[in-house]
PDB file of N, CA and C in Angstrom:
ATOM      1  N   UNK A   1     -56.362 -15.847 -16.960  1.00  0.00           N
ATOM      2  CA  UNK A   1     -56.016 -16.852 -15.982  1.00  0.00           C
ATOM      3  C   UNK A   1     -56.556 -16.419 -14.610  1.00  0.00           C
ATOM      4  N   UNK A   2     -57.169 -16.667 -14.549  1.00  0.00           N
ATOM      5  CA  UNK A   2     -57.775 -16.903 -13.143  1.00  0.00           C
ATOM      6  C   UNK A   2     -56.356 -17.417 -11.547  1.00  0.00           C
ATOM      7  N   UNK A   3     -56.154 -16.313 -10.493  1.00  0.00           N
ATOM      8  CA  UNK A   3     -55.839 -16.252  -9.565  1.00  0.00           C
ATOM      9  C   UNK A   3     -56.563 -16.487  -8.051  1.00  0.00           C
ATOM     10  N   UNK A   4     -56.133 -17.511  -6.998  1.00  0.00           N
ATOM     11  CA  UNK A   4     -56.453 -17.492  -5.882  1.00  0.00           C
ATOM     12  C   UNK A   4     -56.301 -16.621  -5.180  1.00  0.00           C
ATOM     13  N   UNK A   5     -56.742 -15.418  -4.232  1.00  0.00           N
ATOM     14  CA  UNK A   5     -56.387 -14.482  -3.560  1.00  0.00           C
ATOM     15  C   UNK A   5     -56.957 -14.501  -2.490  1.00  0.00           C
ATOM     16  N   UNK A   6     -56.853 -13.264  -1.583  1.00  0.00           N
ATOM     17  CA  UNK A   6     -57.522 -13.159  -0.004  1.00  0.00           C
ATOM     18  C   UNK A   6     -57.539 -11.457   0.413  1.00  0.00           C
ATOM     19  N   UNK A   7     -58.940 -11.180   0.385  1.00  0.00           N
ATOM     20  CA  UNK A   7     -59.207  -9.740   0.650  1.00  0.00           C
ATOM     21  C   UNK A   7     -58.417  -9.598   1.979  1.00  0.00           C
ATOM     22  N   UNK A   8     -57.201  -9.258   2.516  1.00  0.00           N
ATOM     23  CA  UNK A   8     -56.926  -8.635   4.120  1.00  0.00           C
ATOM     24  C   UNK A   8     -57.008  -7.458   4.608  1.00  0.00           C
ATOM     25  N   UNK A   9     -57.107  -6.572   3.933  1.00  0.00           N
ATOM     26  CA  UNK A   9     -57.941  -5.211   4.276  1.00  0.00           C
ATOM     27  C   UNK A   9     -58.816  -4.611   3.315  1.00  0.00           C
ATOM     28  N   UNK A  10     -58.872  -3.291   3.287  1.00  0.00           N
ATOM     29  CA  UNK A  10     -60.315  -2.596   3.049  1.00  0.00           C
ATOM     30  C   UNK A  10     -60.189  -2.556   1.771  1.00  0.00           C
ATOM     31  N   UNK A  11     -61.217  -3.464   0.891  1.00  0.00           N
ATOM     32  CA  UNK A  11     -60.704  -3.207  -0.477  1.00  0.00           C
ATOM     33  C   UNK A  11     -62.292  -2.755  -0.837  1.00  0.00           C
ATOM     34  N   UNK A  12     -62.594  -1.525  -1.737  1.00  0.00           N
ATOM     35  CA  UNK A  12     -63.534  -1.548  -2.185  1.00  0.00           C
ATOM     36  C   UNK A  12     -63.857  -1.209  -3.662  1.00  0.00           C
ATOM     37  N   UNK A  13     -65.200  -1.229  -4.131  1.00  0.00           N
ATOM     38  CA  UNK A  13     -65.580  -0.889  -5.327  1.00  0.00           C
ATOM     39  C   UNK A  13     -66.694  -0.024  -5.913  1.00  0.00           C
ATOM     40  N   UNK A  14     -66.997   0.219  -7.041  1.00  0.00           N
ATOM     41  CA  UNK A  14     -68.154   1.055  -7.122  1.00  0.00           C
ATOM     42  C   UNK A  14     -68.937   0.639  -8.291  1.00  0.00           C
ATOM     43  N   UNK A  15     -70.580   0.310  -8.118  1.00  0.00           N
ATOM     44  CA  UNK A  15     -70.998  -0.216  -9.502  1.00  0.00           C
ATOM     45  C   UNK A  15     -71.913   0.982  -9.480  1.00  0.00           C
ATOM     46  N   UNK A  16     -71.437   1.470 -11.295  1.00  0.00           N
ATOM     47  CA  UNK A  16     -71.893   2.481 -11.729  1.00  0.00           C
ATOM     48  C   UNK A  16     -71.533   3.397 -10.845  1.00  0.00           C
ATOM     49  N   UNK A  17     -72.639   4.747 -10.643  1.00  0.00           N
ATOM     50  CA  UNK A  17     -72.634   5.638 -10.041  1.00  0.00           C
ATOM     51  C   UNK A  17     -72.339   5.909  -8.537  1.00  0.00           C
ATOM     52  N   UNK A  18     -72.808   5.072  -8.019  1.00  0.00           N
ATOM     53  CA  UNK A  18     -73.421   4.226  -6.595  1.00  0.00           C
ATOM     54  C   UNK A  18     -72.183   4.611  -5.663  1.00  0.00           C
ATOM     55  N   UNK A  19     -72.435   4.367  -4.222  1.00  0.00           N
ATOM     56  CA  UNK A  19     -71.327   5.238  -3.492  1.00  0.00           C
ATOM     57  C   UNK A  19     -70.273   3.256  -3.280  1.00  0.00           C
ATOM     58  N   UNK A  20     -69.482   3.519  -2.966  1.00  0.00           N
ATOM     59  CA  UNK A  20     -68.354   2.695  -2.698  1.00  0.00           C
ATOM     60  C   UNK A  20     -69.035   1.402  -1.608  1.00  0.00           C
ATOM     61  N   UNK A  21     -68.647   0.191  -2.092  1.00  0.00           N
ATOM     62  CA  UNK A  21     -69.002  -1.127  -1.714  1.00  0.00           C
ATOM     63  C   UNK A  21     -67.717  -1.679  -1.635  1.00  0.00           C
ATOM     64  N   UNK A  22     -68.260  -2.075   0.348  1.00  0.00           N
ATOM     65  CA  UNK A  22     -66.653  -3.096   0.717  1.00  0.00           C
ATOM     66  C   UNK A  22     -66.538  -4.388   0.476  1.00  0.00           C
ATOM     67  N   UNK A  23     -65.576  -5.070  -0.070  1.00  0.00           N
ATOM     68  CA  UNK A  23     -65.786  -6.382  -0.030  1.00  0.00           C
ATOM     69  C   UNK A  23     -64.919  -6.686   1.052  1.00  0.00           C
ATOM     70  N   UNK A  24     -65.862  -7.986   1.325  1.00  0.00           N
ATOM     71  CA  UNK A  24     -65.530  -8.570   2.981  1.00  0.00           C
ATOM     72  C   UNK A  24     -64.651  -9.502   2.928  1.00  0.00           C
ATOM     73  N   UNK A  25     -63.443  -9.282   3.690  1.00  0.00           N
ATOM     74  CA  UNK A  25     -62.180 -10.671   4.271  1.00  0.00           C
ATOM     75  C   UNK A  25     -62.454 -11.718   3.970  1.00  0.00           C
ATOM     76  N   UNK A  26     -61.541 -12.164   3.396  1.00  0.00           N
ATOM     77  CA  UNK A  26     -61.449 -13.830   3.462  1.00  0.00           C
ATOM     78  C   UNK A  26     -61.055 -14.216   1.653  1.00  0.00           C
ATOM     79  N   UNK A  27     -61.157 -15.871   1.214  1.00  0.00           N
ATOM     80  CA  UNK A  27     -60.592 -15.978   0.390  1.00  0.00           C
ATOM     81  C   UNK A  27     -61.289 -15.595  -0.831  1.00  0.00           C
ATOM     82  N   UNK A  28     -60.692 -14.972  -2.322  1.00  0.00           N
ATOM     83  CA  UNK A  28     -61.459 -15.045  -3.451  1.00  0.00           C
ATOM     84  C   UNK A  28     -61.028 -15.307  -4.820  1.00  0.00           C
ATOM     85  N   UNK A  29     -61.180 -15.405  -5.887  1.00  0.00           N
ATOM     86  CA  UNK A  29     -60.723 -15.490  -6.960  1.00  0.00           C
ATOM     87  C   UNK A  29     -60.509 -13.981  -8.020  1.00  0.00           C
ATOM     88  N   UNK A  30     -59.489 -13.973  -8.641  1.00  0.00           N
ATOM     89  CA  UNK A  30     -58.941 -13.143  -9.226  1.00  0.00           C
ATOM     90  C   UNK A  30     -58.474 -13.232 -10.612  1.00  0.00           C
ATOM     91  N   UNK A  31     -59.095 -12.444 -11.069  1.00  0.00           N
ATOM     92  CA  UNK A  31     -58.649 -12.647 -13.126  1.00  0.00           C
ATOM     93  C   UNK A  31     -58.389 -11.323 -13.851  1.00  0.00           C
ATOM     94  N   UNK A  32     -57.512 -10.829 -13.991  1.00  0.00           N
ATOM     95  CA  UNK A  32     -57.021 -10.121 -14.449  1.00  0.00           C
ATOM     96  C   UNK A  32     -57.288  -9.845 -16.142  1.00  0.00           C
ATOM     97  N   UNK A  33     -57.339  -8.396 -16.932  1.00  0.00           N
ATOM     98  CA  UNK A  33     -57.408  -8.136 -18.094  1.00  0.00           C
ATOM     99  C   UNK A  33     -55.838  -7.190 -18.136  1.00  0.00           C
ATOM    100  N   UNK A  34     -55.960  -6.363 -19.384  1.00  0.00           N
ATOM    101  CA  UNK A  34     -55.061  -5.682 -19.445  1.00  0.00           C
ATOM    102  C   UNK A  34     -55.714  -3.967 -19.003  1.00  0.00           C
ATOM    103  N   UNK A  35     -57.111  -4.405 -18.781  1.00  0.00           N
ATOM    104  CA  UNK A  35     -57.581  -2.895 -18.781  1.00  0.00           C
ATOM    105  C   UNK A  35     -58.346  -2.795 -16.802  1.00  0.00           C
ATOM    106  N   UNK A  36     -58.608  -4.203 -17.063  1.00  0.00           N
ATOM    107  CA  UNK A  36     -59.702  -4.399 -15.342  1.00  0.00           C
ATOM    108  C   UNK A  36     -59.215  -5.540 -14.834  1.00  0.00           C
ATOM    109  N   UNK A  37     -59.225  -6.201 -13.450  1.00  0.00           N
ATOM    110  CA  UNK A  37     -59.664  -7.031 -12.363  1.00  0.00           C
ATOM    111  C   UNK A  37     -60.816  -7.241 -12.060  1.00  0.00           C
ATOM    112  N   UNK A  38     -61.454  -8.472 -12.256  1.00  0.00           N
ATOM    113  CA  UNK A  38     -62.673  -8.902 -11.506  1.00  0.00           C
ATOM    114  C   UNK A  38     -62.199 -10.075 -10.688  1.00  0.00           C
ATOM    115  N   UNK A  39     -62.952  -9.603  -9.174  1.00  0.00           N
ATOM    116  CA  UNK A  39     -62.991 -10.257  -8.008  1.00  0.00           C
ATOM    117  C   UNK A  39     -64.153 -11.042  -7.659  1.00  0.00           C
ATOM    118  N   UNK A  40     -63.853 -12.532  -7.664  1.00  0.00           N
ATOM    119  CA  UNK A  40     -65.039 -13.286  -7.335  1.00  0.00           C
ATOM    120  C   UNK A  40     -65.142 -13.732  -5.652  1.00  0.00           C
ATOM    121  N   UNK A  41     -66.250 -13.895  -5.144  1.00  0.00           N
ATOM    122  CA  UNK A  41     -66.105 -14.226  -4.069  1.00  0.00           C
ATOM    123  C   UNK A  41     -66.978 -14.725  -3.403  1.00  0.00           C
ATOM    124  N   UNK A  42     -67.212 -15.526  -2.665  1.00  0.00           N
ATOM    125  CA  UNK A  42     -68.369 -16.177  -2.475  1.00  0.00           C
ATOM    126  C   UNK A  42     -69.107 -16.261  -0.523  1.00  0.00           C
ATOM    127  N   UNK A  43     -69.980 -15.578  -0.040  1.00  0.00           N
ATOM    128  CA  UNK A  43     -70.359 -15.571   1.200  1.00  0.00           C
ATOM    129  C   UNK A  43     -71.456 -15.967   1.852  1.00  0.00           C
ATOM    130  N   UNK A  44     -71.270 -17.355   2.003  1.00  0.00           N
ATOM    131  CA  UNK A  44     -72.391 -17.854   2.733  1.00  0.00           C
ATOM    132  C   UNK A  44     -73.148 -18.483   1.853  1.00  0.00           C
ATOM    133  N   UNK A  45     -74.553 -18.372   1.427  1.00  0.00           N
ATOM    134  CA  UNK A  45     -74.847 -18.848   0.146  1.00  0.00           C
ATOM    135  C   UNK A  45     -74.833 -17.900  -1.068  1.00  0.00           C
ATOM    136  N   UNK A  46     -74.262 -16.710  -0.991  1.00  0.00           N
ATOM    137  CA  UNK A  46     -74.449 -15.945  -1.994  1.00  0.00           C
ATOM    138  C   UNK A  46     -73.274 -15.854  -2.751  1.00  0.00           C
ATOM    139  N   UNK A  47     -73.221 -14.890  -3.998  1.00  0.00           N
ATOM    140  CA  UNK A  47     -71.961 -15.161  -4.511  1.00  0.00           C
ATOM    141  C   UNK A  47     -71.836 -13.810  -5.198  1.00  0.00           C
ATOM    142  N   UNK A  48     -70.936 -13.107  -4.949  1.00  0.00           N
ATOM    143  CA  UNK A  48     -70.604 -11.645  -5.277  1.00  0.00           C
ATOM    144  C   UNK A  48     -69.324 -11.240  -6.572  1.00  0.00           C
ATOM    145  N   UNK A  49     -68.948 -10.308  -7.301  1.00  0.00           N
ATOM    146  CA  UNK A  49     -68.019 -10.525  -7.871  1.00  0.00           C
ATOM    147  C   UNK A  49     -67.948  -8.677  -8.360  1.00  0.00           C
ATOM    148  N   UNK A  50     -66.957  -8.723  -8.511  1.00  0.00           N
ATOM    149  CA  UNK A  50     -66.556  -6.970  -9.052  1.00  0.00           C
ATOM    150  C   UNK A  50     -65.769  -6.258  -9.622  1.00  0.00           C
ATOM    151  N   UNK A  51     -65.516  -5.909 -10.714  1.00  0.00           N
ATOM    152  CA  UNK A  51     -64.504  -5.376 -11.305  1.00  0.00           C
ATOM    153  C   UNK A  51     -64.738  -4.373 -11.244  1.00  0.00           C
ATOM    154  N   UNK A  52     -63.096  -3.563 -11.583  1.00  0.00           N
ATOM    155  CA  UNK A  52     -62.399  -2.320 -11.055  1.00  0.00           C
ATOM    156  C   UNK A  52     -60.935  -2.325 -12.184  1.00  0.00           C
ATOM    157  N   UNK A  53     -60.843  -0.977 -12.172  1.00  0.00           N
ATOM    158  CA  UNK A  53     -59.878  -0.773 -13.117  1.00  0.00           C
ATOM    159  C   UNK A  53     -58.405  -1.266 -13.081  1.00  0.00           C
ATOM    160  N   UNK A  54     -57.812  -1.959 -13.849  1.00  0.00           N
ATOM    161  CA  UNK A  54     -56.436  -2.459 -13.370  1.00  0.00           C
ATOM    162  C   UNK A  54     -55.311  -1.713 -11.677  1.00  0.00           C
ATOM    163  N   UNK A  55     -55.003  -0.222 -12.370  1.00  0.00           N
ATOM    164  CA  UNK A  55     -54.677   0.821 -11.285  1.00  0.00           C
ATOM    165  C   UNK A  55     -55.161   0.513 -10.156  1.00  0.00           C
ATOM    166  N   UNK A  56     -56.668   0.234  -9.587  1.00  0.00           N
ATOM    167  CA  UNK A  56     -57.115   0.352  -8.635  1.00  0.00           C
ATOM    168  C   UNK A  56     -56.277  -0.829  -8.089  1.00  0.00           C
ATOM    169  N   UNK A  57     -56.735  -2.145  -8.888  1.00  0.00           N
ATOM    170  CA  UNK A  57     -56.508  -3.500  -8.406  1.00  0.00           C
ATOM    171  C   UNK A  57     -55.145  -3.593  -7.658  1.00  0.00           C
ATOM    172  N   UNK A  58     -54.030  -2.983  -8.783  1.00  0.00           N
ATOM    173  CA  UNK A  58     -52.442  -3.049  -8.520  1.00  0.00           C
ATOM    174  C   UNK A  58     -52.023  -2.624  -7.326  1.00  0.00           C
ATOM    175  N   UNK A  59     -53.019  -1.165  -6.943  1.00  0.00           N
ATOM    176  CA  UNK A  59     -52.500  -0.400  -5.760  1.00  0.00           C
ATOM    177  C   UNK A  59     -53.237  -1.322  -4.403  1.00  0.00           C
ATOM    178  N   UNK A  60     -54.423  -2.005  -4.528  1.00  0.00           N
ATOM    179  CA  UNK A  60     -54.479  -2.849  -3.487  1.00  0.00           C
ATOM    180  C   UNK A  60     -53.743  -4.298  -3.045  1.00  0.00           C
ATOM    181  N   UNK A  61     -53.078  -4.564  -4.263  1.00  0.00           N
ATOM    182  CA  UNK A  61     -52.058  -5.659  -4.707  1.00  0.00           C
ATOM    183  C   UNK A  61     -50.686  -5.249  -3.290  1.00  0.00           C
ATOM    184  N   UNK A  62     -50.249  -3.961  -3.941  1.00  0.00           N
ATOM    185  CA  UNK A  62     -49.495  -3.161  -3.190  1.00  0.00           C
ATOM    186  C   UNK A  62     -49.115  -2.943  -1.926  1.00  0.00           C
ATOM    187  N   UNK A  63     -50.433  -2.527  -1.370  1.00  0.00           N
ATOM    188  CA  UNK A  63     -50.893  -2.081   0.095  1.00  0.00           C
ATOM    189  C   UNK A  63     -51.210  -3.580   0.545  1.00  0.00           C
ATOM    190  N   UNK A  64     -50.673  -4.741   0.207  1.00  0.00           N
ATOM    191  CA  UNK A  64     -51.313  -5.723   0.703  1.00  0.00           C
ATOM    192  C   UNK A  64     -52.697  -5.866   0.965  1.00  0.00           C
ATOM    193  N   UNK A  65     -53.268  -5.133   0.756  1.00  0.00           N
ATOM    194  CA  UNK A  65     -55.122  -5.487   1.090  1.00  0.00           C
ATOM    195  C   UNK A  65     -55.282  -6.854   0.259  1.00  0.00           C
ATOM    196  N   UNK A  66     -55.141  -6.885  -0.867  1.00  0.00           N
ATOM    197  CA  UNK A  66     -54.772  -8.134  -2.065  1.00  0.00           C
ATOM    198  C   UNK A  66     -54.224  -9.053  -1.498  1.00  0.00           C
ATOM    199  N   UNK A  67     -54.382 -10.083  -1.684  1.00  0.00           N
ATOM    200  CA  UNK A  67     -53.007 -10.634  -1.429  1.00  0.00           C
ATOM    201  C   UNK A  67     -53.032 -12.207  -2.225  1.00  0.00           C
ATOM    202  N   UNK A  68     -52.408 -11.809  -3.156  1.00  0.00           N
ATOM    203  CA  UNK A  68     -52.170 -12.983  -4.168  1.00  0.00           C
ATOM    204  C   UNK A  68     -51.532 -14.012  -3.740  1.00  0.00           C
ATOM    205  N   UNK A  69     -52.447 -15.599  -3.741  1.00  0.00           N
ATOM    206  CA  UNK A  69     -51.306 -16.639  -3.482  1.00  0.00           C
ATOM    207  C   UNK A  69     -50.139 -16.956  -4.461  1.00  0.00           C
ATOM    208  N   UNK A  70     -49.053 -17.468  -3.790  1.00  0.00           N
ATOM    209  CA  UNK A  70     -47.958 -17.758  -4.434  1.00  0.00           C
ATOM    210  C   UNK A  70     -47.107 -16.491  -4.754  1.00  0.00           C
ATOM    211  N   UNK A  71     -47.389 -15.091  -4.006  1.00  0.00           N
ATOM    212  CA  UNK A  71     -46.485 -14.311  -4.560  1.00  0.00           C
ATOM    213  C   UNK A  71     -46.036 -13.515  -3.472  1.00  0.00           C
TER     214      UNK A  71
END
């Protein structure tokens, strides 16, 4: 199921090896597994998206950086 959300602070990620990538403020979509989170998001004309291990997701859930509508 797919979630509405809103990056409000520093949330980042890492593809593959590669050093840590911020995703930038504002609104995005959110879909949850039992193992990962992928974050969709869309800026300007481009369109970005990133998954990360559940843990990671929860603890930015947490810290409010996340911030899930309706909850």
């Amino acid at each position: 199921m797919i979630k509405n959300a809103r990056i409000a602070g520093q949330v980042e990620y890492r593809e593959g090896d590669g050093a840590n990538i911020t995703i930038r403020p504002g609104p995005c979509e959110v879909e949850e597994t039992a193992l990962d989170a992928t974050i969709s998001w869309t800026d300007g004309d481009s369109h970005g998206s990133a998954a990360m291990p559940i843990a990671d997701f929860r603890h930015y859930v947490e810290s409010e950086a996340i911030q899930i509508e309706g909850m």
